[in-house]
Protein backbone atom coordinates (compact mmCIF):
# COMPACT_ATOMS: atom_id res chain seq x y z
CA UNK A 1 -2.37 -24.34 -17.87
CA UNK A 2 -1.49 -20.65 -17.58
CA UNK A 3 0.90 -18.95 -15.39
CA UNK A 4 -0.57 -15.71 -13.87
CA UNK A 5 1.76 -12.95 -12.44
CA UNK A 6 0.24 -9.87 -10.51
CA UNK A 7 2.55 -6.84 -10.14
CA UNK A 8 2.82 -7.03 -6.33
CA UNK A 9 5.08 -10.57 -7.42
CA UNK A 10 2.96 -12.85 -6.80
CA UNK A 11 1.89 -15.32 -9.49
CA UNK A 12 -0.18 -18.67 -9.81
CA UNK A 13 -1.05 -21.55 -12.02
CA UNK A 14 -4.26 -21.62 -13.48
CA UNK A 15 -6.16 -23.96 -15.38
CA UNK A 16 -7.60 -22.65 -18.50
CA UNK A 17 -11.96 -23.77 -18.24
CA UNK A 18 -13.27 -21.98 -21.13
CA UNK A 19 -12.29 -18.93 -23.71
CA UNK A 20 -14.39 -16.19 -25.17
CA UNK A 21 -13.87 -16.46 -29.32
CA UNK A 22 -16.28 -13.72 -30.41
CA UNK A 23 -16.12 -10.07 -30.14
CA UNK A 24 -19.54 -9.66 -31.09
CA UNK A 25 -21.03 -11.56 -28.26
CA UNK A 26 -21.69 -14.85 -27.37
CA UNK A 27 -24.60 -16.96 -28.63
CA UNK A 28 -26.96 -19.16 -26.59
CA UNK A 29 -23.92 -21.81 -26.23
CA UNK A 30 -22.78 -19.34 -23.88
CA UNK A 31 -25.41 -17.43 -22.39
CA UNK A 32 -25.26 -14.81 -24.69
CA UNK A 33 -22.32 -13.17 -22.69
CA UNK A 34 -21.25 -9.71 -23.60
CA UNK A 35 -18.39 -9.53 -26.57
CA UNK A 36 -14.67 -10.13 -25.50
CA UNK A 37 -11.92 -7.83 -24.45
CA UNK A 38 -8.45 -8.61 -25.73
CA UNK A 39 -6.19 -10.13 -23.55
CA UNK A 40 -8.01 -10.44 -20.43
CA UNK A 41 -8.41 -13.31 -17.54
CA UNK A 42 -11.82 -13.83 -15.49
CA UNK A 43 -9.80 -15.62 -12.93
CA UNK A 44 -11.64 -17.53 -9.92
CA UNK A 45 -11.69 -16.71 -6.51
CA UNK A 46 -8.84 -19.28 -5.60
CA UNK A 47 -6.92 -17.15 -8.71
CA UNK A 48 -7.44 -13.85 -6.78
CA UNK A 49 -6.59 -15.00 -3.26
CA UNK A 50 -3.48 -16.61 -4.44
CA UNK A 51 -2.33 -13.11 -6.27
CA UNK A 52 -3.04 -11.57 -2.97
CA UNK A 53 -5.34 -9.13 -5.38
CA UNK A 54 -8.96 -7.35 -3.71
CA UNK A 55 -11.74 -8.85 -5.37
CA UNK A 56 -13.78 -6.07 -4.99
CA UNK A 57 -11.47 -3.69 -7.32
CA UNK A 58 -12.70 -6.58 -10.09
CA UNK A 59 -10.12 -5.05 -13.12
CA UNK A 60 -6.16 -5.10 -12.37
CA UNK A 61 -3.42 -5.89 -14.38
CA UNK A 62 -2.00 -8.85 -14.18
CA UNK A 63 0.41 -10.56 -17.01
CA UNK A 64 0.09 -14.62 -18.06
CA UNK A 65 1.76 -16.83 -19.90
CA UNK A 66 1.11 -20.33 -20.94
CA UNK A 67 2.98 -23.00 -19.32
């Protein structure tokens, strides 16, 4: 588990489903994806709408921690 934190306050606990290991890509294990940023979160839906965050502006910063 993660804790998420948005900086309008509002922060979450999120289970962790999968992590990208490979900033070259992903192979066919995972549907050749596009390589990894550092530090980022591809939070859920359920993630967003707890933050209170738009899902439409897709990128904000948020901070996490584990828990």
């Amino acid at each position: 588990m993660i804790t998420v934190a948005a900086t309008n306050g509002a922060g979450v606990m999120a289970k962790v489903a999968d992590e990208c290991d490979s900033r070259a890509g992903g192979n066919g294990e995972h549907g050749r994806q596009a390589p990894c940023l550092s530090n980022i979160i591809d939070g859920s839906a359920a993630v967003w709408n707890a933050l209170g965050l738009d899902q439409g502006v897709r990128i904000v910063d948020v901070t996490w921690a584990m828990t």
